[in-house]
N, C-alpha and C. Protein backbone atom coordinates (compact mmCIF):
# COMPACT_ATOMS: atom_id res chain seq x y z
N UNK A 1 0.84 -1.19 0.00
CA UNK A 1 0.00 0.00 0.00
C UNK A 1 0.89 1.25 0.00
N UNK A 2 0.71 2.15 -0.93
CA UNK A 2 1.45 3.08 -1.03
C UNK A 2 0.89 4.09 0.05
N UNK A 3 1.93 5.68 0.30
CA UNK A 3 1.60 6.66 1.26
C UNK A 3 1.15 7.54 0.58
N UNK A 4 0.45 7.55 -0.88
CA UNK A 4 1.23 8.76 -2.05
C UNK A 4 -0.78 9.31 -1.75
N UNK A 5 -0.58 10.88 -1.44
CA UNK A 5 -2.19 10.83 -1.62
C UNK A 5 -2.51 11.32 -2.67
N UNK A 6 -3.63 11.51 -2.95
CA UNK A 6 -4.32 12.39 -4.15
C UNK A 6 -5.72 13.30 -3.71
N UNK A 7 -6.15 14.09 -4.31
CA UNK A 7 -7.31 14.73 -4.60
C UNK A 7 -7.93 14.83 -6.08
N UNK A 8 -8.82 14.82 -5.99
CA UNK A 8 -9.75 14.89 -7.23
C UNK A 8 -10.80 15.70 -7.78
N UNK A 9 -11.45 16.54 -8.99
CA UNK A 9 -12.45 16.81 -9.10
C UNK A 9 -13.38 15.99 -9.60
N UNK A 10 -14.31 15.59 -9.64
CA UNK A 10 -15.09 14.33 -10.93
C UNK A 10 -16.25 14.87 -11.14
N UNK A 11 -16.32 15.21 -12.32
CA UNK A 11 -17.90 15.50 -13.08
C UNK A 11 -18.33 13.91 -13.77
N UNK A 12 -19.68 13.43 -13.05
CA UNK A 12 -19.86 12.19 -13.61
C UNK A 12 -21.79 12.89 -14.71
N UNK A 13 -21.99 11.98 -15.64
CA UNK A 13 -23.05 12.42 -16.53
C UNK A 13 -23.42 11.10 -16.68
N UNK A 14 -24.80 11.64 -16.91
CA UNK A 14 -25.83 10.60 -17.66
C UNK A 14 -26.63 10.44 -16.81
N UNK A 15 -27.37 9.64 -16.45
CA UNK A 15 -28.57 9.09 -15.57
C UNK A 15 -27.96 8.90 -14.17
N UNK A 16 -27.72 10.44 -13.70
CA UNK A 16 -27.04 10.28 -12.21
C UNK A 16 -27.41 10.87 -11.38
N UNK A 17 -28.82 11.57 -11.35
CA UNK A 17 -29.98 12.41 -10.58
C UNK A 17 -31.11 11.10 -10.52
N UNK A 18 -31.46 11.14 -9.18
CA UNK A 18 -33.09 10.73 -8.89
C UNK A 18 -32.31 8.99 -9.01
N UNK A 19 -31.23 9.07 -8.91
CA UNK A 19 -31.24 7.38 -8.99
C UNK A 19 -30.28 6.62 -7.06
N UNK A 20 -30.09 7.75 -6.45
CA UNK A 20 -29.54 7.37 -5.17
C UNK A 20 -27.96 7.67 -5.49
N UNK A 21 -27.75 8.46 -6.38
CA UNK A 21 -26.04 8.01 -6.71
C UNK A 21 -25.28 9.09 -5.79
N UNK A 22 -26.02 10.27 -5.30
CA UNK A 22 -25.38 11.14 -4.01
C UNK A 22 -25.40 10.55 -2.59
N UNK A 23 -26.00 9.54 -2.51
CA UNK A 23 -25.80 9.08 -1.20
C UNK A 23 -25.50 7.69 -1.35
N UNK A 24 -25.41 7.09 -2.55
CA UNK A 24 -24.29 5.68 -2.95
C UNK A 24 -22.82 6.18 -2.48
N UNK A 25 -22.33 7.84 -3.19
CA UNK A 25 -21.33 8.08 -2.86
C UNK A 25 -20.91 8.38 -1.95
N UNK A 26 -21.77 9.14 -1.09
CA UNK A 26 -21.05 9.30 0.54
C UNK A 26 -21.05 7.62 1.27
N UNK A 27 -21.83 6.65 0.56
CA UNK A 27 -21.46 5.44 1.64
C UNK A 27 -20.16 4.90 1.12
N UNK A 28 -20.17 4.70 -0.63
CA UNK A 28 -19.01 4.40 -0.96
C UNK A 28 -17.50 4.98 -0.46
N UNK A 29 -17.48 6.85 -0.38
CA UNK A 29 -16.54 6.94 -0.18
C UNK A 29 -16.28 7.23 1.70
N UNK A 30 -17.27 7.04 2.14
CA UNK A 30 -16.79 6.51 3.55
C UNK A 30 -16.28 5.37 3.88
N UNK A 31 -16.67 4.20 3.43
CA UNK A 31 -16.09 3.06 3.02
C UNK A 31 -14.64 2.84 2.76
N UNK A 32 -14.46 3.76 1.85
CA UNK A 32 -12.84 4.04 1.69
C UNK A 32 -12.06 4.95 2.48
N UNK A 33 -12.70 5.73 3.22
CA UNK A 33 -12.00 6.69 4.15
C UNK A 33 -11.74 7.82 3.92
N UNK A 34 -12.47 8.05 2.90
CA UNK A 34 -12.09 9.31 1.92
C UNK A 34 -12.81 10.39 2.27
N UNK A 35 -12.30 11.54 2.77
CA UNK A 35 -12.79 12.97 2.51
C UNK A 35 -12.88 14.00 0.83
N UNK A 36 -14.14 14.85 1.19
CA UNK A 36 -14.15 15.73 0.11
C UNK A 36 -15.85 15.39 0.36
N UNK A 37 -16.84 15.93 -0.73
CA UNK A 37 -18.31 15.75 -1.08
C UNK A 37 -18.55 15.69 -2.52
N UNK A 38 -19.66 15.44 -2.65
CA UNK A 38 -20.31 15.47 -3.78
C UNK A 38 -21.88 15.83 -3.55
N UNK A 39 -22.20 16.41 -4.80
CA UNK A 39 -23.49 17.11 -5.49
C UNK A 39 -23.66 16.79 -6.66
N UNK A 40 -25.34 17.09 -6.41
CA UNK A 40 -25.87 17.50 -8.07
C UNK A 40 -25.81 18.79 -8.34
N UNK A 41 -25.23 18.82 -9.74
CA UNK A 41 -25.70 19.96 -10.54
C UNK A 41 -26.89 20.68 -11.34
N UNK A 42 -26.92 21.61 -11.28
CA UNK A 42 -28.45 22.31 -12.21
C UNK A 42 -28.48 21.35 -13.87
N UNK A 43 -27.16 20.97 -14.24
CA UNK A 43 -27.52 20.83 -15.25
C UNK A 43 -27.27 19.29 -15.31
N UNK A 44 -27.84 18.97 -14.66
CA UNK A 44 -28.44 16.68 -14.45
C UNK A 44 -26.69 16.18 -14.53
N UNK A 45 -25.92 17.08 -13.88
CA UNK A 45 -24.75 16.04 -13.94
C UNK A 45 -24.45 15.70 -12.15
N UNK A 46 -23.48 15.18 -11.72
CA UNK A 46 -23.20 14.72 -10.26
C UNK A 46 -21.45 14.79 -10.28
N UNK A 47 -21.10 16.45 -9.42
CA UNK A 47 -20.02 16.42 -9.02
C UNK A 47 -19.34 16.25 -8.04
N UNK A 48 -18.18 15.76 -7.95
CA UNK A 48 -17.54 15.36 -6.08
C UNK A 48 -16.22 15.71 -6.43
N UNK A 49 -15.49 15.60 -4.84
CA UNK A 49 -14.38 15.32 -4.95
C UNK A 49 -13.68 14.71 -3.89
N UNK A 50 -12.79 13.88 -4.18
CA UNK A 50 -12.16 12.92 -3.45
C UNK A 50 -11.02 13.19 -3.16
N UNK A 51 -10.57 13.13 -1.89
CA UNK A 51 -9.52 13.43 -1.32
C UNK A 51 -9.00 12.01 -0.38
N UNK A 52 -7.81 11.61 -0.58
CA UNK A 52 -7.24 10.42 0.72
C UNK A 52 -6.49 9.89 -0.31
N UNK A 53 -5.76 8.57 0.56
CA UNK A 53 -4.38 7.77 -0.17
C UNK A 53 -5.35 7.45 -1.68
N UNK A 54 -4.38 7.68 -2.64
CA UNK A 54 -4.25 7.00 -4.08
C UNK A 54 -4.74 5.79 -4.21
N UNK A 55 -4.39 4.99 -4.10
CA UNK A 55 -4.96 3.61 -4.66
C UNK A 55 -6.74 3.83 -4.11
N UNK A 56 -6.53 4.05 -3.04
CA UNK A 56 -8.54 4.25 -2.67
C UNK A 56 -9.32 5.40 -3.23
N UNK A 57 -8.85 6.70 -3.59
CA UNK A 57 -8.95 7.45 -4.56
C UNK A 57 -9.67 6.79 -6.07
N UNK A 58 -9.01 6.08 -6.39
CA UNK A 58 -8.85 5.40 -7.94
C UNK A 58 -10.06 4.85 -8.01
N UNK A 59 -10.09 3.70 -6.72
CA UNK A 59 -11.03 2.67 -6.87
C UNK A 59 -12.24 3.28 -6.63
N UNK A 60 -12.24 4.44 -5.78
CA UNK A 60 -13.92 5.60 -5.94
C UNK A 60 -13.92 5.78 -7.33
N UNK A 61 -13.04 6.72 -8.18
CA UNK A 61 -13.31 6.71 -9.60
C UNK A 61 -13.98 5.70 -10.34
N UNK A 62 -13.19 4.52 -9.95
CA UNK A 62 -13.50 3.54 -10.57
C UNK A 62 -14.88 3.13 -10.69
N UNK A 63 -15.40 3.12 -9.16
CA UNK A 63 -16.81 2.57 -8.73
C UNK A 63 -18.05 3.85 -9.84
N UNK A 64 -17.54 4.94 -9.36
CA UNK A 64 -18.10 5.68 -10.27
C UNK A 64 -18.74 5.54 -11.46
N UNK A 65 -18.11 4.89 -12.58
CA UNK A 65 -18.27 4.53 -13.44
C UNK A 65 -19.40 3.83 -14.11
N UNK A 66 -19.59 3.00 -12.83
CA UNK A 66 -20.84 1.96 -12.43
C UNK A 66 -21.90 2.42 -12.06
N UNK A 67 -21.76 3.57 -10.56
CA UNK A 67 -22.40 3.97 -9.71
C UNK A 67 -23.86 2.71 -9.21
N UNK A 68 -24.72 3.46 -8.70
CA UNK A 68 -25.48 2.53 -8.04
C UNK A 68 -26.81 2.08 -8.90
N UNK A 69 -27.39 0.62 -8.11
CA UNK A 69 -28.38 -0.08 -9.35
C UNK A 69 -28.56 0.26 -10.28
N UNK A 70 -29.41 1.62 -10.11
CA UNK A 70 -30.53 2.42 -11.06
C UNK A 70 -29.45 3.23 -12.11
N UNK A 71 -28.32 3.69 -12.12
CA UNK A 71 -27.87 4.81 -12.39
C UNK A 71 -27.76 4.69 -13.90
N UNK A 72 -27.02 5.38 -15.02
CA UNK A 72 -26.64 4.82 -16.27
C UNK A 72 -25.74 5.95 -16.80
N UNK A 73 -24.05 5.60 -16.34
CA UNK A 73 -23.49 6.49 -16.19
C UNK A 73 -22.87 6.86 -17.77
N UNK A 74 -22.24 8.22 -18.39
CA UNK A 74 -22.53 8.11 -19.59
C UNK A 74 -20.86 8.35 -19.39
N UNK A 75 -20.10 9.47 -18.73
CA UNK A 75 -18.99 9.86 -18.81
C UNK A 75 -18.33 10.04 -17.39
N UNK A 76 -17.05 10.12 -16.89
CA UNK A 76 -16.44 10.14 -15.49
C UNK A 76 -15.39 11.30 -15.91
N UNK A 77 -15.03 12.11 -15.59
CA UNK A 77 -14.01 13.12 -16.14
C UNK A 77 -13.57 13.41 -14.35
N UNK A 78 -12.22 12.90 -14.21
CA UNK A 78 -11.60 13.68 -13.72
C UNK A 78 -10.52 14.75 -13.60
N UNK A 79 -9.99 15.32 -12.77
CA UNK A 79 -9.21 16.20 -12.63
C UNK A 79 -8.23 16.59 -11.36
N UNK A 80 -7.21 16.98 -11.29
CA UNK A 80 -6.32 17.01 -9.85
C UNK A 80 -7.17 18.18 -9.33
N UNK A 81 -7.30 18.11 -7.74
CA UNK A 81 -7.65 19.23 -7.38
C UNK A 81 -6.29 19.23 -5.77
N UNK A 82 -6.90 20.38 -4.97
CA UNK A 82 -6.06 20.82 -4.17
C UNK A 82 -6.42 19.80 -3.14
N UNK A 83 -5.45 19.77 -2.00
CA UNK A 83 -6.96 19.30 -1.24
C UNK A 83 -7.34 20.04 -0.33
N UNK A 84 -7.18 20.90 -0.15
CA UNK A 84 -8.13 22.08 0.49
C UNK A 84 -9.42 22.31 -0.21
N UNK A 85 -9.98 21.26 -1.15
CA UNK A 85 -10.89 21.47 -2.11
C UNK A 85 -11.97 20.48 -1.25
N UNK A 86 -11.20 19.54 -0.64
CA UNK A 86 -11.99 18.69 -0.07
C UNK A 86 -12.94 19.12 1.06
N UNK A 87 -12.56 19.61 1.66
CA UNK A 87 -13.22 20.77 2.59
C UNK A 87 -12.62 20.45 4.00
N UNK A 88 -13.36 20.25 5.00
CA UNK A 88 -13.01 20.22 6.31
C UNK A 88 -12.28 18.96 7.34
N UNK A 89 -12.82 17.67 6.03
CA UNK A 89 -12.28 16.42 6.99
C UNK A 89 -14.23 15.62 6.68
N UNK A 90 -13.96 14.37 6.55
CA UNK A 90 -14.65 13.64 6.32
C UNK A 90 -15.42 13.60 4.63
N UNK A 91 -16.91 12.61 4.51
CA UNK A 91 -17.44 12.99 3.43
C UNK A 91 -18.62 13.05 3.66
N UNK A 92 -19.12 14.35 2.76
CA UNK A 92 -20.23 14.95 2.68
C UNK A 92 -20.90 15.14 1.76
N UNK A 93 -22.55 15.28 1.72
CA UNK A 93 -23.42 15.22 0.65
C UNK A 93 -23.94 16.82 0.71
N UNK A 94 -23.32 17.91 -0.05
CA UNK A 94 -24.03 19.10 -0.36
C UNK A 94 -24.83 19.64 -1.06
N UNK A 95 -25.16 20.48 -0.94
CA UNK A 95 -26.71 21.28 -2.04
C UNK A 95 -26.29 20.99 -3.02
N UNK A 96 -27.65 20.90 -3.84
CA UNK A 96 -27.43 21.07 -5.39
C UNK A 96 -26.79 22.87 -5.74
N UNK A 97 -25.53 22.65 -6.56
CA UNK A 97 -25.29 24.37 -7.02
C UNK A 97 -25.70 24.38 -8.63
């Protein structure tokens, strides 16, 4: 297990409103230990960001992809972010902006 961390932005699209996929992700990425949040956007997409060690980082991306039962994910785009982006410590489910 590596020490190496990362942060992330992720804009995920497609059928990712009204299907549970904002609170798939706060269980998923508590699961992994990961700080940062995620939201919906005005315009039907679902953004987060992930902050904690790399390899568990990835495998949130990864899960993403999938997201939960209902979802039908079309695209995953990430991006490095700071991690002061993550916010305060833990993970959280915020307003739609």
């Amino acid at each position: 297990m590596s020490d190496a961390r990362a942060c992330v932005h992720v804009r995920i699209r497609g059928r990712v409103q009204g299907v549970w996929f904002r609170a798939w992700t706060v269980e998923q990425a508590q699961g992994l230990g990961l700080d940062g949040w995620v939201r919906n956007r005005a315009d039907g997409s679902v953004e987060a960001v992930f902050s904690g060690p790399e390899d568990q980082v990835e495998s949130m991306i990864a899960a993403c992809h999938d997201g939960p039962l209902l979802a039908a994910v079309d695209e995953v785009v990430s991006e490095p972010a700071e991690e002061t982006d993550a916010g305060e410590g833990g993970f959280h489910q915020l307003p739609t902006l």
